[in-house]
N, C-alpha and C. Protein backbone atom coordinates (compact mmCIF):
# COMPACT_ATOMS: atom_id res chain seq x y z
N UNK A 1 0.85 -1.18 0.00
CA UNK A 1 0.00 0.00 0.00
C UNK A 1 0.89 1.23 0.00
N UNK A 2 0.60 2.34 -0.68
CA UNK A 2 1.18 3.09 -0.94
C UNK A 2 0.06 4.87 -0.45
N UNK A 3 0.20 5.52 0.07
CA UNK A 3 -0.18 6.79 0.32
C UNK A 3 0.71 7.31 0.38
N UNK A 4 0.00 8.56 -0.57
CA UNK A 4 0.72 9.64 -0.89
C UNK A 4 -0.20 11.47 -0.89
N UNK A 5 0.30 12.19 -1.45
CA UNK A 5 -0.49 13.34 -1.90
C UNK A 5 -0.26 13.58 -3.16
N UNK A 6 -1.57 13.94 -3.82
CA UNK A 6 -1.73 14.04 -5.83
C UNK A 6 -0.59 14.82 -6.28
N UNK A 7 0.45 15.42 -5.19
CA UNK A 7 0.86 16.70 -6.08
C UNK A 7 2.57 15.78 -6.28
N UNK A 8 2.50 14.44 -5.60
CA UNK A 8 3.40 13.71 -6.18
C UNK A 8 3.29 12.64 -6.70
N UNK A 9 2.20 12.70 -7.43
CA UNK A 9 1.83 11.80 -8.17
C UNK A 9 2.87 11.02 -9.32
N UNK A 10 3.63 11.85 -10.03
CA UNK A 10 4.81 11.77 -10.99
C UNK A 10 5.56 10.64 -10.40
N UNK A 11 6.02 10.42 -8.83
CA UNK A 11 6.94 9.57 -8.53
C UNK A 11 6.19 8.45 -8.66
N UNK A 12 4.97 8.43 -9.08
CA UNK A 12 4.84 6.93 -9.10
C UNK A 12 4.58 6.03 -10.05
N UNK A 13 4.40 7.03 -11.63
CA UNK A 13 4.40 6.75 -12.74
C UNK A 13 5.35 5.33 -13.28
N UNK A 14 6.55 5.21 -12.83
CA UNK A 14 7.84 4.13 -12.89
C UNK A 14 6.93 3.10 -12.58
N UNK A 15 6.13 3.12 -11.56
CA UNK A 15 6.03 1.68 -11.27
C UNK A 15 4.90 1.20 -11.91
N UNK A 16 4.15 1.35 -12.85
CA UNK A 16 3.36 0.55 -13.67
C UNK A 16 2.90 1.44 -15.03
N UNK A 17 2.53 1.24 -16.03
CA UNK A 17 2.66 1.63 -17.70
C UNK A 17 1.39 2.56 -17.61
N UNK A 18 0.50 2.15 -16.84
CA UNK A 18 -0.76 2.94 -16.93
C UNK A 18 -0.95 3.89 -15.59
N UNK A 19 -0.18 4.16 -14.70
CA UNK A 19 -0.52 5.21 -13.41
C UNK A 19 -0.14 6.57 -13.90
N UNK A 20 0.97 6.92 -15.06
CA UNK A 20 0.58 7.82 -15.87
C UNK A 20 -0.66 8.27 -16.31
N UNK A 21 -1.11 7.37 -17.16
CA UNK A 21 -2.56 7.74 -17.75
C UNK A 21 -3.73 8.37 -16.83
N UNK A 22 -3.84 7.11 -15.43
CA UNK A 22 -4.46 7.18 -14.47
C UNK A 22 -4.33 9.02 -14.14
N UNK A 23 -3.31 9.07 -13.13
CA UNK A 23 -3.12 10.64 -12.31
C UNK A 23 -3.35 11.53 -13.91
N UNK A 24 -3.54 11.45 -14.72
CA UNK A 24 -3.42 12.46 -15.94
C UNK A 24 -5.16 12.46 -16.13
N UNK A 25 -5.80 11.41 -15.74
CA UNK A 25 -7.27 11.90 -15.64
C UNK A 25 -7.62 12.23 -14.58
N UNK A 26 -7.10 11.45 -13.38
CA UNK A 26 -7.12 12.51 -12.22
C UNK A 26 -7.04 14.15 -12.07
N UNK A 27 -5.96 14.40 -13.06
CA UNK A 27 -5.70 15.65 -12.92
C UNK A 27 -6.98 16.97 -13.77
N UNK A 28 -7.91 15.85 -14.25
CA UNK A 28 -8.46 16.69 -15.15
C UNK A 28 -9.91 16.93 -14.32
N UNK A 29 -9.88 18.44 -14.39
CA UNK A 29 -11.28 18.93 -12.70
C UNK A 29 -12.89 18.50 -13.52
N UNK A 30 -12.78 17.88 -14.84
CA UNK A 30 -14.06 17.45 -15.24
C UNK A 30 -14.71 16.01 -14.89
N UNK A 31 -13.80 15.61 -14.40
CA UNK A 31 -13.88 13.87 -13.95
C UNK A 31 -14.60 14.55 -12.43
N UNK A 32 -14.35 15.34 -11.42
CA UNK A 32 -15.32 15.64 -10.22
C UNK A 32 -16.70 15.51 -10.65
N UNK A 33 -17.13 16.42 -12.27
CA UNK A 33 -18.57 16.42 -12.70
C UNK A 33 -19.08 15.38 -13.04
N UNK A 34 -18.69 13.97 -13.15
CA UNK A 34 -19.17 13.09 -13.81
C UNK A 34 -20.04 12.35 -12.96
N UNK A 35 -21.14 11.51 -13.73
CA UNK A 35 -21.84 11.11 -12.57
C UNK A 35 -21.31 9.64 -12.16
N UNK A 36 -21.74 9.19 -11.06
CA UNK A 36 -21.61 7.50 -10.72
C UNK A 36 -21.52 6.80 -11.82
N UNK A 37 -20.60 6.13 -11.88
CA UNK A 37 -20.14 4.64 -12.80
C UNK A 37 -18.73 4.69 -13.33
N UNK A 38 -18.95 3.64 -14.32
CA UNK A 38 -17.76 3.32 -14.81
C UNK A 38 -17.12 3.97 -16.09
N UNK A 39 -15.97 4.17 -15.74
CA UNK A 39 -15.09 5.22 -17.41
C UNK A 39 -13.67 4.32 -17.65
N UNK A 40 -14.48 4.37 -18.76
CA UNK A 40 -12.99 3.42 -19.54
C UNK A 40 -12.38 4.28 -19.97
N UNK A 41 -10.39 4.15 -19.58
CA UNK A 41 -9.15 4.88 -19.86
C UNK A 41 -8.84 4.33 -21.11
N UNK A 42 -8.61 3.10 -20.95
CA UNK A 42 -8.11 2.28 -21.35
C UNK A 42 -8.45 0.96 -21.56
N UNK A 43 -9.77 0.72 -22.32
CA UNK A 43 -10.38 -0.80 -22.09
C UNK A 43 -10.09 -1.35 -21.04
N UNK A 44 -10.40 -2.40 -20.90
CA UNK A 44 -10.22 -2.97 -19.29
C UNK A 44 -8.95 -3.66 -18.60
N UNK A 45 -8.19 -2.22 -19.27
CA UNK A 45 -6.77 -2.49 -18.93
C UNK A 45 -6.95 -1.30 -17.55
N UNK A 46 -7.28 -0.19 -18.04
CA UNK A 46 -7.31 0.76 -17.50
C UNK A 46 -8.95 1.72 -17.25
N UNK A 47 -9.44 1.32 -16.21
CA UNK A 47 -10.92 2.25 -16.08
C UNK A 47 -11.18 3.04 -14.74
N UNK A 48 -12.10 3.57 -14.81
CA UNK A 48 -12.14 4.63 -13.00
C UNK A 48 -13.81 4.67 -12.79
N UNK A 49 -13.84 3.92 -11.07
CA UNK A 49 -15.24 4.42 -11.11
C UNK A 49 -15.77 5.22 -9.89
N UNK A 50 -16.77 6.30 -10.74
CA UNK A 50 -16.77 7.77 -10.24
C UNK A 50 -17.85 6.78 -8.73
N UNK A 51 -17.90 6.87 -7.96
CA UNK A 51 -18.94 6.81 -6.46
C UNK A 51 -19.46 7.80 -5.61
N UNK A 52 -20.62 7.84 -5.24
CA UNK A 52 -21.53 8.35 -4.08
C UNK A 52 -21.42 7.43 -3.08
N UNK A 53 -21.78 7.97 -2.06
CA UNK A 53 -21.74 6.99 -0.64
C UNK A 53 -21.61 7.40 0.27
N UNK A 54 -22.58 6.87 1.55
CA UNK A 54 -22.02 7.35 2.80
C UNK A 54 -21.22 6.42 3.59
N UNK A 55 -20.27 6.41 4.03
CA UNK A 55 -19.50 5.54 5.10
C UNK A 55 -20.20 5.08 6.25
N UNK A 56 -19.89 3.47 6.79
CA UNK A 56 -20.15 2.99 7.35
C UNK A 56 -19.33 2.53 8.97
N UNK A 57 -19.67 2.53 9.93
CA UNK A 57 -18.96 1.89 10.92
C UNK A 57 -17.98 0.71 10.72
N UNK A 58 -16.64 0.97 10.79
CA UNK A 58 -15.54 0.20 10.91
C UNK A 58 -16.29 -1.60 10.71
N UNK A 59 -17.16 -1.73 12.24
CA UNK A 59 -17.50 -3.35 12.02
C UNK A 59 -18.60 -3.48 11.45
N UNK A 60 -19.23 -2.89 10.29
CA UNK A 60 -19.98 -3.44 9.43
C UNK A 60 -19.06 -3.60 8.03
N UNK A 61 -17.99 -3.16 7.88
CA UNK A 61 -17.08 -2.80 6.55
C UNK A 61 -16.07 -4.73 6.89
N UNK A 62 -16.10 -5.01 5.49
CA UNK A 62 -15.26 -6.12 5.26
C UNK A 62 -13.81 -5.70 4.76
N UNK A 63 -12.58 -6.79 4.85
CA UNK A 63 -11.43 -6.70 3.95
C UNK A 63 -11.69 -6.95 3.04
N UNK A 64 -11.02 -6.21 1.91
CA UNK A 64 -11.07 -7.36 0.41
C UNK A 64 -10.08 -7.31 0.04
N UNK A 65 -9.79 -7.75 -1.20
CA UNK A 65 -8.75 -7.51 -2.19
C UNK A 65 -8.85 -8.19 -3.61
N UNK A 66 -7.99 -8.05 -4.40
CA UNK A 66 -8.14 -8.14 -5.80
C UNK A 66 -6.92 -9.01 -6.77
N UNK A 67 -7.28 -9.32 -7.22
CA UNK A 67 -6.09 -10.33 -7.68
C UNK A 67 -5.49 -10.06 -9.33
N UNK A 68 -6.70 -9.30 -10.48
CA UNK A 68 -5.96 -8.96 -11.56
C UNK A 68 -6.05 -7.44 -11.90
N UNK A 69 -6.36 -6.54 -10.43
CA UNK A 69 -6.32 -5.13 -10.58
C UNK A 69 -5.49 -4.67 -9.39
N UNK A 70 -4.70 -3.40 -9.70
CA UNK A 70 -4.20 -2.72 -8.27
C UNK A 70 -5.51 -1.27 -8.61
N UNK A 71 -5.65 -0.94 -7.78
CA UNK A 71 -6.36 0.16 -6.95
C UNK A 71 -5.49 1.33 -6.72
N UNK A 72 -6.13 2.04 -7.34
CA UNK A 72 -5.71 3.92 -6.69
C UNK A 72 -7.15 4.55 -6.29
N UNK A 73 -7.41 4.59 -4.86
CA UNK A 73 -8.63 5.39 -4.74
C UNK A 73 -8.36 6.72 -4.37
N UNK A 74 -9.13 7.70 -4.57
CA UNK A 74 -8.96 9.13 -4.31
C UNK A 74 -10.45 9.77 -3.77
N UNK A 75 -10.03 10.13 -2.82
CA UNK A 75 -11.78 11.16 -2.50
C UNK A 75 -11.24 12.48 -3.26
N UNK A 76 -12.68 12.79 -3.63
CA UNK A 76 -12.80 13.95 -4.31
C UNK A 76 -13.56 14.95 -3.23
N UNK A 77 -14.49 14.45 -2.58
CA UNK A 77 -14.80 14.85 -1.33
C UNK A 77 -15.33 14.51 0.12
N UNK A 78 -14.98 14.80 0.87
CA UNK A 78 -15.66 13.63 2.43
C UNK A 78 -14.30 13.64 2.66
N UNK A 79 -14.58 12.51 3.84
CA UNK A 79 -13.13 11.71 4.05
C UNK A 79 -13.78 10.24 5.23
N UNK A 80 -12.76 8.99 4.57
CA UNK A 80 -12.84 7.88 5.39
C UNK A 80 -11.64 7.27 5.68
N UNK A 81 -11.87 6.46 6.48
CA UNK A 81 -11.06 5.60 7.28
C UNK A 81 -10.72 4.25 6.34
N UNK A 82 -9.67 4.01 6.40
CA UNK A 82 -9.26 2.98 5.14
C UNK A 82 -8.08 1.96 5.86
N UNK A 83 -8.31 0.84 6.38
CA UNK A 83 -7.66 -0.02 6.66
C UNK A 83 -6.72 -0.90 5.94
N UNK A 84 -6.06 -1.39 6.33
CA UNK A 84 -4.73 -2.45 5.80
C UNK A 84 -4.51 -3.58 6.12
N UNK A 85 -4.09 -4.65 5.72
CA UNK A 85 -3.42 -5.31 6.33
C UNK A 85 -3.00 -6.26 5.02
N UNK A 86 -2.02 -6.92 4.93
CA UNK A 86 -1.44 -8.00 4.08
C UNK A 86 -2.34 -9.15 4.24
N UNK A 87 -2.59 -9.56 3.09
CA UNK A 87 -3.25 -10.69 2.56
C UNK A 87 -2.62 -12.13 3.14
N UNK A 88 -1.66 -12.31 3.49
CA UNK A 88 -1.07 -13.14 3.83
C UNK A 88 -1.53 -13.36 5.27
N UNK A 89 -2.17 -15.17 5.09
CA UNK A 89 -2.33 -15.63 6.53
C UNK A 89 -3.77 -15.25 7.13
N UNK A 90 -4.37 -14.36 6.07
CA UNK A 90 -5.88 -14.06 6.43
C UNK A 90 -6.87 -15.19 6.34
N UNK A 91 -7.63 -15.02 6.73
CA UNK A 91 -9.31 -16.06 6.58
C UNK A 91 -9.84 -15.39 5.96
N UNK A 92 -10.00 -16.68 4.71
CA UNK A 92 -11.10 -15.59 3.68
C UNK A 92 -12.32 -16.58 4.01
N UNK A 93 -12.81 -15.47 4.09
CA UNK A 93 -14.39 -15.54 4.07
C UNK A 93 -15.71 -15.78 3.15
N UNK A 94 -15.12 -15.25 1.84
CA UNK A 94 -15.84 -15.01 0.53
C UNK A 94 -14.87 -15.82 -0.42
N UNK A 95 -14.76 -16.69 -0.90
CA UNK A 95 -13.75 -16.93 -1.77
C UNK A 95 -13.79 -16.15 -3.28
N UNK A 96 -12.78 -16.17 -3.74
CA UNK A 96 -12.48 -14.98 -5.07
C UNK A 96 -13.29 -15.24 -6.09
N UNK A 97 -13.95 -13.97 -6.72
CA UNK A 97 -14.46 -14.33 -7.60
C UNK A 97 -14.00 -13.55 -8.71
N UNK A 98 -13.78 -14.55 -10.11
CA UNK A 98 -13.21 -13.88 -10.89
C UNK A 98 -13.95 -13.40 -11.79
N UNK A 99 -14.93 -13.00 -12.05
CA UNK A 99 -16.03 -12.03 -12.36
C UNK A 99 -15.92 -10.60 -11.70
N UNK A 100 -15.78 -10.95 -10.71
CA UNK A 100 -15.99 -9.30 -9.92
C UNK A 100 -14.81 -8.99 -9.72
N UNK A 101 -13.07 -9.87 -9.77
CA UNK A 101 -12.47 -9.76 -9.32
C UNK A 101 -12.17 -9.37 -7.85
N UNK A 102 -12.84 -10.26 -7.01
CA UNK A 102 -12.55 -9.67 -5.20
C UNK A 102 -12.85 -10.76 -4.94
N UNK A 103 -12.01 -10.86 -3.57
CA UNK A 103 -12.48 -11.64 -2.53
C UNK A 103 -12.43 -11.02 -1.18
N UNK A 104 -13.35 -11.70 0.28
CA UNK A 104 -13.27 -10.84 1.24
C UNK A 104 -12.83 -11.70 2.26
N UNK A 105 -12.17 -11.48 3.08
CA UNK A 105 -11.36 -11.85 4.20
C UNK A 105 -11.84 -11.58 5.61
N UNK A 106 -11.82 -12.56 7.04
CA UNK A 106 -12.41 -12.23 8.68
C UNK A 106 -11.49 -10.87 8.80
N UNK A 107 -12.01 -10.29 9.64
CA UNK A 107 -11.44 -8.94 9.90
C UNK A 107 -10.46 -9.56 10.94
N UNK A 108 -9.35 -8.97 11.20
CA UNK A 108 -8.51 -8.79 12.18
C UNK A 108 -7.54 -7.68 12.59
N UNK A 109 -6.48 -7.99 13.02
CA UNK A 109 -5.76 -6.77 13.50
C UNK A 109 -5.06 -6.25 12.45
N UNK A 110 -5.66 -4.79 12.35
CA UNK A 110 -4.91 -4.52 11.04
C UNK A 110 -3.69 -3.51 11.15
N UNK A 111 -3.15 -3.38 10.42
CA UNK A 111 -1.73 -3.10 10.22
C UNK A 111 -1.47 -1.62 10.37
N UNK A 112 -2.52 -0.91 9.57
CA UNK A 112 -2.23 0.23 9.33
C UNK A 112 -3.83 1.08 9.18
N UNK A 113 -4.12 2.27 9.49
CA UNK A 113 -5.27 2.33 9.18
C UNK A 113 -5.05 4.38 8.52
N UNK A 114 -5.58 4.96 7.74
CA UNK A 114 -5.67 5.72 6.97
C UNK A 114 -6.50 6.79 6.65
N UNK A 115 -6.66 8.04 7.14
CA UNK A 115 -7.40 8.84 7.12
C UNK A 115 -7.56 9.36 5.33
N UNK A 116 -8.40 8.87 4.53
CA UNK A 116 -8.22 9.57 3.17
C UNK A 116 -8.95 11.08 3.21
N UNK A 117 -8.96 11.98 2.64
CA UNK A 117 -9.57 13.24 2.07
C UNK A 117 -8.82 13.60 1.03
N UNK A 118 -9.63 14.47 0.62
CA UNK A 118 -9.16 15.26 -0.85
C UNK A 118 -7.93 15.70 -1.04
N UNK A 119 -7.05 15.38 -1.70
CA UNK A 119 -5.73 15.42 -1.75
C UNK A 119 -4.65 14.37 -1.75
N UNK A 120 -5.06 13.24 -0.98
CA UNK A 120 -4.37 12.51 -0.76
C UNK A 120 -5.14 11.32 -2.16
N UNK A 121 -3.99 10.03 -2.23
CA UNK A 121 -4.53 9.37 -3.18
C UNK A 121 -3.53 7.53 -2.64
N UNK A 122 -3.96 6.62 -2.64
CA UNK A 122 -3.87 5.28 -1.82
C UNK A 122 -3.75 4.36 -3.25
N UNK A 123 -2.52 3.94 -3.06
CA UNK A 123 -2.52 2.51 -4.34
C UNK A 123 -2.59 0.97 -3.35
N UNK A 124 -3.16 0.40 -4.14
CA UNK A 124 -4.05 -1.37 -3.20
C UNK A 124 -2.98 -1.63 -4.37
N UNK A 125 -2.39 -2.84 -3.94
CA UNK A 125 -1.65 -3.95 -5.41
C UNK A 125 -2.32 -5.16 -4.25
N UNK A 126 -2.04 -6.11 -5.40
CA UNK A 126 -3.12 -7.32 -4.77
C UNK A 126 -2.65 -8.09 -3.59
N UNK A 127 -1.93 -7.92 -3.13
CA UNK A 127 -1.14 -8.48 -2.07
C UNK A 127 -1.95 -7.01 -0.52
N UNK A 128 -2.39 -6.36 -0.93
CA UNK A 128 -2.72 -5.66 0.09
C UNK A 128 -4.16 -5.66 0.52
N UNK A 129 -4.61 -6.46 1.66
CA UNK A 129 -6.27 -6.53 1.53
C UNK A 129 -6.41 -5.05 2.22
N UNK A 130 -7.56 -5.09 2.10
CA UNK A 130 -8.15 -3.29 2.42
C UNK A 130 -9.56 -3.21 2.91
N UNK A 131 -9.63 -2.25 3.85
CA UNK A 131 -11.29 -1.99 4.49
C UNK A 131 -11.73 -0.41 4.14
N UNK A 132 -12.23 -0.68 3.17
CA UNK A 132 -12.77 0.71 2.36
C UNK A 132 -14.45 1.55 2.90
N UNK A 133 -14.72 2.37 2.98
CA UNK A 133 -15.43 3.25 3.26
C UNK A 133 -16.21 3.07 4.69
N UNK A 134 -15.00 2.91 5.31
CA UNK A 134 -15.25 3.21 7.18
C UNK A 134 -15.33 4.44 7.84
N UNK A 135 -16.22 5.15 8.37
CA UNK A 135 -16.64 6.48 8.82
C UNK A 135 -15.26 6.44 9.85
N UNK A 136 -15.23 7.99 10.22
CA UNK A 136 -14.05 8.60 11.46
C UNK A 136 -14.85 8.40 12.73
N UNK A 137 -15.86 9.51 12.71
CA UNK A 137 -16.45 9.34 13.64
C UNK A 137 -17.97 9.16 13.44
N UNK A 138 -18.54 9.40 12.81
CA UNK A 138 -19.88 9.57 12.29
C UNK A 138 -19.93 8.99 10.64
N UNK A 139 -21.54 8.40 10.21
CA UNK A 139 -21.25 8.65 9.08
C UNK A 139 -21.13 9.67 7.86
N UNK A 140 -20.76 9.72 7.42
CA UNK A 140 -20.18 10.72 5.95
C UNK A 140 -20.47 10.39 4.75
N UNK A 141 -21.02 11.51 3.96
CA UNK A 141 -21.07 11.62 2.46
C UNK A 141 -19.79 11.84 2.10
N UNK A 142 -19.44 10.93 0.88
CA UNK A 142 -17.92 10.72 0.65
C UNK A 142 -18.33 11.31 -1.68
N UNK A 143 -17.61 11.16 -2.13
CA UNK A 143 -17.44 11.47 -3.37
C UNK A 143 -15.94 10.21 -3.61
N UNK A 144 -15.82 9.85 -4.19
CA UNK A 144 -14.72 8.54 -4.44
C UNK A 144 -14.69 8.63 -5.93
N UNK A 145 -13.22 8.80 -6.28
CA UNK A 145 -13.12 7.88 -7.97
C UNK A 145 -11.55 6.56 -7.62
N UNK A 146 -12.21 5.66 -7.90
CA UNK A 146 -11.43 4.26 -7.82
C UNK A 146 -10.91 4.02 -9.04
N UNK A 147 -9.65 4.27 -9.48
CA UNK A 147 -8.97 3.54 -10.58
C UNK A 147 -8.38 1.98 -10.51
N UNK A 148 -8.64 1.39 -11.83
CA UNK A 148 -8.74 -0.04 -11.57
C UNK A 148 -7.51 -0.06 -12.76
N UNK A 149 -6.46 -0.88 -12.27
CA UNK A 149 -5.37 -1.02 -13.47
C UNK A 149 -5.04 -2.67 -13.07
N UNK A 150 -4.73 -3.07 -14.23
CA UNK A 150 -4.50 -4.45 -14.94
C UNK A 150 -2.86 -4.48 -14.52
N UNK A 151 -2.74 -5.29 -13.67
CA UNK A 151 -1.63 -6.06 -13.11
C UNK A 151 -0.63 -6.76 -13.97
């Protein structure tokens, strides 16, 4: 797992062919206007999907993770709580499905946990399970675009 802030986005271009492309639609303030769903970059090598949502309490939120996509999520606005922990040695719970690409894992002690808001931006590679849209303290209207890149 990787966190960072958008305005160094550049350093992370090296490590895969399409996180260029990715932060380069990131960077563009018309992707905020778009509504919910899915936008293809790059056929389903490379796509982003725009989300509404309010966050939920920590123990109603599952781990997951992904096996032929890494993840860059970014709030555009809100902010949640975003958990960690390595895939390794977990109980999965859901076994993988390769349709949806995910599987979900028993919660346990996690590793690292992550305040996201606007500005900041979080890469998942599949080795990293993750607990996505967990409230701080209350729940929250969040704005989310999730880029999905081909491993």
């Amino acid at each position: 797992m990787i966190v960072d802030r958008i305005e160094n986005a550049r350093l992370y271009a090296p490590l895969h062919k399409q996180f260029k492309k990715a932060f380069a639609v990131l960077a563009d303030p018309a992707l905020a206007q778009k509504p919910d769903g899915r936008y293809n970059v790059d056929g389903d090598d490379l796509y982003c999907m725009v989300q509404h949502y309010t966050t939920k309490p920590i123990d109603q939120a599952r781990f997951e993770s992904h096996k032929k996509y890494i993840d860059i999520q970014v709030l555009l606005a809100g902010q949640e709580l975003l958990g960690y922990v390595p895939t390794t040695g977990l109980e999965v719970t859901v076994p993988y499905d390769e349709a949806k690409d995910i599987m979900f894992y028993r919660a346990g002690t996690m590793t690292a946990q992550v305040r996201l808001e606007p500005g900041l931006f979080c890469i998942l590679f599949p080795q990293d399970a993750h607990l996505p849209s967990c409230q701080i303290t209350c729940p929250a209207e969040v704005h989310k675009v999730v880029f999905k890149i081909r491993v």
